[in-house]
Protein backbone atom coordinates (compact mmCIF):
# COMPACT_ATOMS: atom_id res chain seq x y z
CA UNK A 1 21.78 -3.97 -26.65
CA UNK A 2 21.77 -3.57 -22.90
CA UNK A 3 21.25 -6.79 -21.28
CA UNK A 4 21.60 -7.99 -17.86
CA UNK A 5 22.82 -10.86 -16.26
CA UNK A 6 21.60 -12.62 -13.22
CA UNK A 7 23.33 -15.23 -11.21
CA UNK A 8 23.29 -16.94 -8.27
CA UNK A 9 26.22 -19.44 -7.94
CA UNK A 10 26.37 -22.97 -5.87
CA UNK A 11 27.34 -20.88 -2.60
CA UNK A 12 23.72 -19.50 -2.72
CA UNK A 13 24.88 -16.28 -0.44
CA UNK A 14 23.10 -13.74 -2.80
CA UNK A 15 22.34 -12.62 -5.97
CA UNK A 16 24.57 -11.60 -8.51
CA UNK A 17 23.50 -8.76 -11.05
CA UNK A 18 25.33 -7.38 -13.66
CA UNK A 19 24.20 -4.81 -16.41
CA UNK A 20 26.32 -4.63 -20.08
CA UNK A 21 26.14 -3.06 -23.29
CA UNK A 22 26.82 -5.28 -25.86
CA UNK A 23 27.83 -4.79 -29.72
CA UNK A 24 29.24 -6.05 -32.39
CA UNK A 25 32.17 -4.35 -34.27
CA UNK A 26 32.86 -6.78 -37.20
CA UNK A 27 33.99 -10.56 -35.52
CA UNK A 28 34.97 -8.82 -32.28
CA UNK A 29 32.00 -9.03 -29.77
CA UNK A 30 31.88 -6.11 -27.14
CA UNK A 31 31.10 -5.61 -23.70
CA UNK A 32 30.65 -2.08 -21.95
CA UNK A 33 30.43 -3.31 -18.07
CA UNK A 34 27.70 -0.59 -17.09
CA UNK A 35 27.35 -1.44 -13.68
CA UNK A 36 27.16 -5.18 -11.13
CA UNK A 37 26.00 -5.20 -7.87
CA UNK A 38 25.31 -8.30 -5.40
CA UNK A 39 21.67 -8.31 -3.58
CA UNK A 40 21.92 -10.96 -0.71
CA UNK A 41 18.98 -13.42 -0.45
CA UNK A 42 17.17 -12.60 2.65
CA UNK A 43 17.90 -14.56 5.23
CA UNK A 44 14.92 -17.22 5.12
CA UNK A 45 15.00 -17.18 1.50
CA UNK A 46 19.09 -18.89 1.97
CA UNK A 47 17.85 -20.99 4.62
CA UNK A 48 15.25 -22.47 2.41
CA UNK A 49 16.91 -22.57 -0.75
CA UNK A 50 19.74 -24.40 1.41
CA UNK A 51 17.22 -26.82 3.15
CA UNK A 52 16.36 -28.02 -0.53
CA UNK A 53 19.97 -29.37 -1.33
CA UNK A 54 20.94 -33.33 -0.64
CA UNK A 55 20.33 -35.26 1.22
CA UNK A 56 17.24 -33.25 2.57
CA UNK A 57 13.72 -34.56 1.26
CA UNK A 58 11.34 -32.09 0.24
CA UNK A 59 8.42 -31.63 -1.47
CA UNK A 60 6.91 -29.72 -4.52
CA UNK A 61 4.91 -27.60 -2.19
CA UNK A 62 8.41 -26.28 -0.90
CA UNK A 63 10.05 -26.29 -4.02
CA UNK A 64 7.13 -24.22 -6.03
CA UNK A 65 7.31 -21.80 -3.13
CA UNK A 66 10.66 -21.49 -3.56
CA UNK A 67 10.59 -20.99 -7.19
CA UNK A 68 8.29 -18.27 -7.01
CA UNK A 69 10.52 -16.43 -3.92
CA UNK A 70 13.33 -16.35 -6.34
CA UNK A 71 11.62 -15.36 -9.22
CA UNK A 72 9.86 -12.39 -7.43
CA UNK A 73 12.92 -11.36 -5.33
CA UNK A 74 15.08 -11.57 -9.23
CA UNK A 75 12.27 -9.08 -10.50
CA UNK A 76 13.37 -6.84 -8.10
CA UNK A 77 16.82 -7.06 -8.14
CA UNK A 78 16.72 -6.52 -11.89
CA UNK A 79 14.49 -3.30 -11.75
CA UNK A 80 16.80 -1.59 -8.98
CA UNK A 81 20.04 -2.35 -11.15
CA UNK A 82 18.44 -0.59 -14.62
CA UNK A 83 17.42 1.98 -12.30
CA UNK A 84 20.66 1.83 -10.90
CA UNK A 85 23.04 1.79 -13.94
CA UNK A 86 21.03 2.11 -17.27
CA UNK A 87 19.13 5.47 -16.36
CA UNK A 88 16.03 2.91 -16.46
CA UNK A 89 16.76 1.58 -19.79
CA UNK A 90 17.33 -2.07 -21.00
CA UNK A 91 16.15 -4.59 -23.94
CA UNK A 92 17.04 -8.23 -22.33
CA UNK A 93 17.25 -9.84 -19.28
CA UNK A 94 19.49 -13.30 -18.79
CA UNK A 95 18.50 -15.21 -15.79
CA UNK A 96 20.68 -18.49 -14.66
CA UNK A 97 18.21 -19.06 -11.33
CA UNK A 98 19.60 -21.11 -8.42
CA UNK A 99 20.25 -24.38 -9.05
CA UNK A 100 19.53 -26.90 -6.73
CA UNK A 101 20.17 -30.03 -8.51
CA UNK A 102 22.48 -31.33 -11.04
CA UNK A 103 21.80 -34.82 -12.23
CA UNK A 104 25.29 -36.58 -12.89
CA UNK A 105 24.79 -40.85 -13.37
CA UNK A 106 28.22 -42.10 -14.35
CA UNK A 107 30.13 -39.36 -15.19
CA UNK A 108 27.35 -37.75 -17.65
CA UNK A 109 24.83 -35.07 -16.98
CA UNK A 110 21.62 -36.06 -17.47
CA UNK A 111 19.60 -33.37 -16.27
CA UNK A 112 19.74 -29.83 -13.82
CA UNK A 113 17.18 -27.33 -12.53
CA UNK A 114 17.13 -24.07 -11.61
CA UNK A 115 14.62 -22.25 -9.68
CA UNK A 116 13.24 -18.74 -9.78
CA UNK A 117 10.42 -18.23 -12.17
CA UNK A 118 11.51 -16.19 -15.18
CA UNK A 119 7.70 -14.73 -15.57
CA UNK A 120 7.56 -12.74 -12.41
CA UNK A 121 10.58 -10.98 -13.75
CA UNK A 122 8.94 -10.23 -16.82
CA UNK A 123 5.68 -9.21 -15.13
CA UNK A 124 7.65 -6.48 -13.42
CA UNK A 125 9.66 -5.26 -16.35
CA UNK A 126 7.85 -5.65 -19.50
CA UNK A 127 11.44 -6.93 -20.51
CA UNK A 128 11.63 -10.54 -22.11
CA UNK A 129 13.90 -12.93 -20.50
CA UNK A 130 16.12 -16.03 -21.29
CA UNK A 131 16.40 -18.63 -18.43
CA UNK A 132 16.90 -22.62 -18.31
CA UNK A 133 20.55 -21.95 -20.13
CA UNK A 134 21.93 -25.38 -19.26
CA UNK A 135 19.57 -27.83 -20.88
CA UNK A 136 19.81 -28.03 -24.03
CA UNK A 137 22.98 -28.39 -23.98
CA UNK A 138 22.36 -31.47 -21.56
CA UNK A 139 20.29 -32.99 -23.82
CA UNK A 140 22.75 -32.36 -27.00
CA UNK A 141 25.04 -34.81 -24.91
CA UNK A 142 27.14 -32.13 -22.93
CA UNK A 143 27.85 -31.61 -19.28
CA UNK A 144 25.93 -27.82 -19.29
CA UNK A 145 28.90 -26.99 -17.61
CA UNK A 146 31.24 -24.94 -16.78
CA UNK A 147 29.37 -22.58 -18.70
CA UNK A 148 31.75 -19.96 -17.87
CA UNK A 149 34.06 -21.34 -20.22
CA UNK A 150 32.28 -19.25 -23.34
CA UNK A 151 32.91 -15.86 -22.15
CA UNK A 152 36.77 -16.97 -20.35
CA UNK A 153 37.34 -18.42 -24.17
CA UNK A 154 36.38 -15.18 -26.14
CA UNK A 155 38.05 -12.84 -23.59
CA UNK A 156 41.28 -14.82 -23.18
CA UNK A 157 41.42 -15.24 -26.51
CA UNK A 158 41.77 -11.27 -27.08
CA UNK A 159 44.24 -10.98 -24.87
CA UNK A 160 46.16 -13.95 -26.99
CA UNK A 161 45.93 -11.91 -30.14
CA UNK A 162 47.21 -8.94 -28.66
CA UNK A 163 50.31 -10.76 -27.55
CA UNK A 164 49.84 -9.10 -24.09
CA UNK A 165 49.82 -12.18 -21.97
CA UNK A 166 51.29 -15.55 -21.89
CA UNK A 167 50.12 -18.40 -24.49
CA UNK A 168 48.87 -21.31 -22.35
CA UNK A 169 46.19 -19.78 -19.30
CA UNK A 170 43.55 -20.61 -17.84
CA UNK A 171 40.25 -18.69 -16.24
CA UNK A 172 39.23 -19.92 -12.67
CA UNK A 173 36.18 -18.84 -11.14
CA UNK A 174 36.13 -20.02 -7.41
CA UNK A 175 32.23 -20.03 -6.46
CA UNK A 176 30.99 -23.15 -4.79
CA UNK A 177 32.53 -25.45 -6.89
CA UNK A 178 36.00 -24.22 -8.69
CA UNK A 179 36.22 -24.52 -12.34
CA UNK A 180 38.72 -23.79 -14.89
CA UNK A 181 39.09 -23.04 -18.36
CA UNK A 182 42.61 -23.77 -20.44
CA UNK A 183 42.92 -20.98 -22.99
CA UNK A 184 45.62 -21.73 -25.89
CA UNK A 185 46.36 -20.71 -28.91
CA UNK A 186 43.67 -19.53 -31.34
CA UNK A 187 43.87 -23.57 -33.25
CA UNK A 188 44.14 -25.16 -29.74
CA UNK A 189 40.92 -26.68 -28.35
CA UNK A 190 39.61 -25.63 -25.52
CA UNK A 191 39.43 -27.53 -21.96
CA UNK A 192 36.67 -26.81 -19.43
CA UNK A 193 35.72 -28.44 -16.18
CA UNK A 194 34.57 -28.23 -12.97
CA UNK A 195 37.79 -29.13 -10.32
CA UNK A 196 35.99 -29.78 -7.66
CA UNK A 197 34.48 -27.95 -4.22
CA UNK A 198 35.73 -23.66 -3.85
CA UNK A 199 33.56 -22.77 -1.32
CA UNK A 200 30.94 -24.86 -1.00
CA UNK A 201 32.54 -26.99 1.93
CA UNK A 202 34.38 -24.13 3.51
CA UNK A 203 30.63 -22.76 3.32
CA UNK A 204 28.67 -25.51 5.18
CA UNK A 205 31.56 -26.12 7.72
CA UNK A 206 31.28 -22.15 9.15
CA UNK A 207 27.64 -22.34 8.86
CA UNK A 208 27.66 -25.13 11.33
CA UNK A 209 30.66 -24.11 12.96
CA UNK A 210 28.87 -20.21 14.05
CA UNK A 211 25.55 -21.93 14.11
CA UNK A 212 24.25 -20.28 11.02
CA UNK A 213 26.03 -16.62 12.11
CA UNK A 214 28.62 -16.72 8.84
CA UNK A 215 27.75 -18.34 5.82
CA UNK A 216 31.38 -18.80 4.59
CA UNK A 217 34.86 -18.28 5.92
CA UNK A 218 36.02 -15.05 3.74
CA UNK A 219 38.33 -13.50 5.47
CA UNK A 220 39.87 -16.73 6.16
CA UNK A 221 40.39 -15.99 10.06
CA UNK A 222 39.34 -19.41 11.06
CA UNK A 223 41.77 -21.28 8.11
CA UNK A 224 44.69 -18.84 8.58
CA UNK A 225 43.95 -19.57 12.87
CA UNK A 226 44.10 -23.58 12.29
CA UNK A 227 46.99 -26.31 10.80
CA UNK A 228 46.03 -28.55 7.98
CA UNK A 229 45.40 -32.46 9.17
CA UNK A 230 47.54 -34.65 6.72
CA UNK A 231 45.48 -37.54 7.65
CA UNK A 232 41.71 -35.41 7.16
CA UNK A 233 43.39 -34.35 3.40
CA UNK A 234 44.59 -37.46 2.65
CA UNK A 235 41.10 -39.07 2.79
CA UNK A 236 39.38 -35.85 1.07
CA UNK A 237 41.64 -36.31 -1.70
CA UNK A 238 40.90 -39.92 -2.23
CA UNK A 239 37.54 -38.68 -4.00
CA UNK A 240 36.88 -40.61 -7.40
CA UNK A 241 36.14 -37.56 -8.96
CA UNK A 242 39.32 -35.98 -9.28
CA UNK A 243 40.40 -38.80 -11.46
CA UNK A 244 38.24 -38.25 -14.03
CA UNK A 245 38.88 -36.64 -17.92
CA UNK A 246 37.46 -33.68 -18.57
CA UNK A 247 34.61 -33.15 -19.63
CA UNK A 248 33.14 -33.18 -16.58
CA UNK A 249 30.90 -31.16 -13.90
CA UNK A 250 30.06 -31.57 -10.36
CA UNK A 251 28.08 -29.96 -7.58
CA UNK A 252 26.51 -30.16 -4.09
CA UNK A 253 24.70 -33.22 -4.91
CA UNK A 254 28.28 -35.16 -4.71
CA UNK A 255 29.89 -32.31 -2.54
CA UNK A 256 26.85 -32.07 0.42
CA UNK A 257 26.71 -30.62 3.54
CA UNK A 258 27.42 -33.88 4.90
CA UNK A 259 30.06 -34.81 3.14
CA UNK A 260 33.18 -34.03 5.45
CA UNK A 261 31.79 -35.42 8.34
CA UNK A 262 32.06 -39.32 7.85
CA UNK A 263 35.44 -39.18 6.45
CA UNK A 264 36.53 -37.90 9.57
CA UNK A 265 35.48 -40.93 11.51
CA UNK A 266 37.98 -42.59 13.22
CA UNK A 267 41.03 -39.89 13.07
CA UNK A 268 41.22 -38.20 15.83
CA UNK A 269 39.48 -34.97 16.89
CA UNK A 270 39.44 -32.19 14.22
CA UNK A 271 39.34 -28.54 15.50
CA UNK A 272 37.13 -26.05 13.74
CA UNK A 273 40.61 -24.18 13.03
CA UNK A 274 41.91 -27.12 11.61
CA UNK A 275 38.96 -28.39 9.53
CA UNK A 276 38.87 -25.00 8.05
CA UNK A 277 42.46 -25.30 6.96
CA UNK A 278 42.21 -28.84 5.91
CA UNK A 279 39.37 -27.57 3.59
CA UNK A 280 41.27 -24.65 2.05
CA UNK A 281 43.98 -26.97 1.44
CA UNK A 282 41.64 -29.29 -0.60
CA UNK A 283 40.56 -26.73 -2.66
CA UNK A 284 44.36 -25.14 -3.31
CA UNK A 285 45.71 -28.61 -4.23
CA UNK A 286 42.50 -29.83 -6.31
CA UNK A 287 42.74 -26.88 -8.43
CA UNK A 288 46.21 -26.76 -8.68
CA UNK A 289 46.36 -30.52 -9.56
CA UNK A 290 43.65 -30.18 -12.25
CA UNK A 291 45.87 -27.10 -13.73
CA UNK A 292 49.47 -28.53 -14.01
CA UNK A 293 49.27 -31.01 -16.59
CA UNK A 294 48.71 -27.83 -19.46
CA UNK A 295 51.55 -26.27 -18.19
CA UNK A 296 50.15 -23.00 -17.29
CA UNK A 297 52.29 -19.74 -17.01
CA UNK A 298 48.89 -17.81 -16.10
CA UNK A 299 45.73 -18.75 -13.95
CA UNK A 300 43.31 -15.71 -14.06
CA UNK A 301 40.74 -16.11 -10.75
CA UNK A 302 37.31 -14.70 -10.35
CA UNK A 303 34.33 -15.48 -8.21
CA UNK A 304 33.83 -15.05 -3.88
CA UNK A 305 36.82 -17.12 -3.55
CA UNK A 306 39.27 -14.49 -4.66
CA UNK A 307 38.04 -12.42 -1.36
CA UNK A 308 39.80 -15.51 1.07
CA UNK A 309 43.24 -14.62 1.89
CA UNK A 310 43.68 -18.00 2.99
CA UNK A 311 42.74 -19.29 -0.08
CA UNK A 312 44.85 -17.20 -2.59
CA UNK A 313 47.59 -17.57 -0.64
CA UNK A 314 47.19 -21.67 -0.83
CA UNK A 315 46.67 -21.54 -4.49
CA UNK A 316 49.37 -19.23 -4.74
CA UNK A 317 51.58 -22.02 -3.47
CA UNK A 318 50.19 -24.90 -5.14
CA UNK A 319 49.63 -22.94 -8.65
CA UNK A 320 53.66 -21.92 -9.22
CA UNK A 321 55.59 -21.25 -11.07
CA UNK A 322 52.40 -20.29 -13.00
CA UNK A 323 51.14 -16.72 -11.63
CA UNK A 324 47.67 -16.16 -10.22
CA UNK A 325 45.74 -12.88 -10.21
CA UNK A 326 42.60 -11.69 -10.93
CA UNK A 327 39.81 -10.66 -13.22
CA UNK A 328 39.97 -7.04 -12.14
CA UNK A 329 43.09 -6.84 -13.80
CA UNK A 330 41.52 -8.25 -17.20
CA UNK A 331 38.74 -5.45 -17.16
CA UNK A 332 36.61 -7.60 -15.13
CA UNK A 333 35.40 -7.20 -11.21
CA UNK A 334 35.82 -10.48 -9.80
CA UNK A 335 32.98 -10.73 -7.87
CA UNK A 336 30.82 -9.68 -11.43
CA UNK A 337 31.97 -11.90 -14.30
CA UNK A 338 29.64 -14.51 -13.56
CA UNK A 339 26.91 -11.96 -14.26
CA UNK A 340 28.21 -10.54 -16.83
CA UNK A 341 28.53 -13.98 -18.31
CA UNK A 342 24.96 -14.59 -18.05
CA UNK A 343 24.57 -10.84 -19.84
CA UNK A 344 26.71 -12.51 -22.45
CA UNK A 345 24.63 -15.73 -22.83
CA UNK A 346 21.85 -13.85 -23.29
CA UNK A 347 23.37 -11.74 -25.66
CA UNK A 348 24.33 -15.00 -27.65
CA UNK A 349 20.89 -16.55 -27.56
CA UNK A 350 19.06 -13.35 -28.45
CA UNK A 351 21.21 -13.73 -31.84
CA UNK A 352 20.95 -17.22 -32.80
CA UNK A 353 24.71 -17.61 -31.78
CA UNK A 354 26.10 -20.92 -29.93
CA UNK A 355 26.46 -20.13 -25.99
CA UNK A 356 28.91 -22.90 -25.67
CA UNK A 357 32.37 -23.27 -27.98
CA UNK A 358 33.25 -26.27 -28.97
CA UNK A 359 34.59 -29.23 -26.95
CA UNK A 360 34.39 -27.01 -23.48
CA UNK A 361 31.23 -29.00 -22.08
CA UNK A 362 31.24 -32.03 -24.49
CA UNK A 363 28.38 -31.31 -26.32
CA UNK A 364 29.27 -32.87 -30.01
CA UNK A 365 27.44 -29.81 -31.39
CA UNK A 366 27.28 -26.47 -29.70
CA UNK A 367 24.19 -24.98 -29.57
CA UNK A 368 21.85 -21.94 -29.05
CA UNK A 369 21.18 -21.97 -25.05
CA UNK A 370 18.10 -21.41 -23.00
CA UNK A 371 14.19 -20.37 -23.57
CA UNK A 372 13.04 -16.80 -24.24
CA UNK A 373 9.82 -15.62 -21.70
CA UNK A 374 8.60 -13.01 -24.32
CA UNK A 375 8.62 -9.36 -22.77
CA UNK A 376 5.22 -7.00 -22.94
CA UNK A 377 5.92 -5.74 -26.63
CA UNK A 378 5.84 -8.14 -29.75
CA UNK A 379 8.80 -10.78 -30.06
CA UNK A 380 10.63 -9.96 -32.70
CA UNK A 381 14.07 -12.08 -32.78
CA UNK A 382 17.16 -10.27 -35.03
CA UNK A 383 18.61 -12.46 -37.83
CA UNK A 384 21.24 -14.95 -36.78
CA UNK A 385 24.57 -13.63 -36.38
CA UNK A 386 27.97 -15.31 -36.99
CA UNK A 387 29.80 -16.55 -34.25
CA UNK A 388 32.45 -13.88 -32.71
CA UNK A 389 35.75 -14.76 -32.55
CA UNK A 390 36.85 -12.84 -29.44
CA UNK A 391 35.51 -10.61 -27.06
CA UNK A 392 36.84 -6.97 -26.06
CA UNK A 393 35.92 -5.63 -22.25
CA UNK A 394 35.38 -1.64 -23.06
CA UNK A 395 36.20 0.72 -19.90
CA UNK A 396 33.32 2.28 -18.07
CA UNK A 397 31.78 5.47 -20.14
């Protein structure tokens, strides 16, 4: 099948579109990356979608309209990337939408939503499409995240048989908020959680710092130009969050806009330069904190973050002796495996497979993710499939 992925990740710069061919060749699942590109949200389409995070107040006017935007500006996206690179051809479309609230009461998820209407995309491209891939496995107890943690399980877990890589790794994808996934071996149990804030606080400090010029610090000129405050890090770190076992998840609704701001009352005056360091820091020695107690040799990074030189560098520092490098040099762009996990979810849902392994969210049962928006032609679903037990990244055609 060719399938493609959508995503649009807790930094909200743009959307995220990958397109895969996916097979199965006995109990390895495989991926043929055809093609990923990223289609920025225009820019009143950010500045709404960022207007409806905490602690704004909005209503359901706003929030419908905002649906809809995404949906419509999706269906787009998704017709210029078959055209792009499937010759005009695909079977499936896997949309995560933007989320814009994650309902966490005492450490458990109780509930998230995404926006962009999954029928628009449909409407465009006769294609049927699986959205809303976090809920059920909310409701079957779990965290519905990191999510990220099914395709970082299969694909580490090939590398592990092929006795290519070190034993004990882990996959980090550095959107908004970081995450991580501890890979063993094949009868170890897999660990999955979010860390903490990546980007979203670097994010919301340059957007105020420019006055809404740069939506995030990428380059890392303002970190690398400032000194990290001891006292500013100190209080960031005292966050009850970081305390807590895994399973867990987190987003903007703990980690706002606002969030910096009052725990900098009373020190004294924080540069821009400065702030922006301080936040880099967090992020390095959050993620780095989360990672030692497995006793990593390998930390495998993916996701906007990996573009910071600031940030790399940090987590470079904090992550040794275990080494840090990137997706690309597993098979998969950095900047793309989020869609392509989404591509992969799909995949999984389309075939009656679990999109969650077991343990990684803290679901007691895994199960089939998301709802299917039937496409123009009849609905007709393939029989279930067995779980795979590892996925293989095939190079381009």
């Amino acid at each position: 099948m060719i399938v493609v992925g959508l995503m649009s990740g807790t930094s909200m710069d743009g959307l995220d579109v990958a397109v895969g061919e996916f097979g199965f060749d006995g109990e390895v699942l495989t991926l043929r990356p055809l093609g990923a590109e990223e289609y920025p949200w225009p820019p009143e389409t950010r500045e709404r979608l960022l207007g409806l995070l905490p602690p704004s107040a909005v209503g359901l006017a706003e929030v419908c309209e905002v649906d809809t935007l995404v949906g419509q500006a999706s269906a787009a996206a998704v017709g210029r990337a078959i055209e792009r690179f499937s010759a005009g051809r695909a079977d499936l479309v896997a949309s995560h939408g933007q989320t814009v609230f994650h309902w966490i009461t005492d450490g458990r998820a109780l509930g998230t939503l995404q926006l962009g209407q999954p029928a628009w995309i449909t409407e465009a491209t006769g294609l049927p499409v699986v959205s809303d891939v976090r809920a059920r496995d909310i409701a079957a107890g779990g965290q519905g995240a990191p999510l990220a943690s099914t395709l970082d399980t299969l694909w580490l877990a090939d590398d592990a048989s092929a006795g290519t890589v070190p034993t004990r790794r882990a996959a980090l994808n550095l959107g908004g908020i970081a995450n991580v996934t501890v890979v063993g071996g094949r009868d170890e149990p897999v660990v999955a959680f979010d860390t903490g804030p990546a980007n979203c606080l670097l994010d919301a400090a340059a957007h105020r710092i420019t006055g809404g010029r740069a939506g995030s610090d990428l380059d890392g000129r303002l970190a690398l130009a400032g000194t990290v405050r001891a006292d500013l890090l100190a209080r960031l770190l005292d966050e009850p969050y970081y305390l807590r076992e895994a399973p867990k998840s987190t987003g903007r609704e703990l980690f706002r806009a606002d969030y910096v701001e009052p725990r900098c009352a009373g020190l004294p005056p924080v540069s821009d330069e400065d702030l922006m360091a301080t936040l880099t820091e967090l992020t390095a020695v959050t993620v780095a904190d989360a990672c030692r107690r497995y006793g990593l040799t390998e930390v495998v990074a993916s996701g906007g973050g990996v573009r910071n030189p600031a940030l790399m560098a940090a987590l470079r520092e904090r992550l040794s002796p275990a080494v840090l490098v990137t997706s690309d040099e597993r098979g998969l762009p950095a900047g793309d495996k989020e869609a392509y996990l989404m591509a992969l979810l799909g995949f999984l849902t389309w075939h009656g497979i679990p999109g969650v392994v077991p343990g990684a969210t803290g679901s007691a049962t895994p199960r089939v993710l998301g709802r299917i928006t039937p496409g123009d032609a009849p609905l007709r679903l393939p029989e279930p499939a067995p779980s795979p037990r590892r996925l293989a990244v095939l190079p381009p055609v």
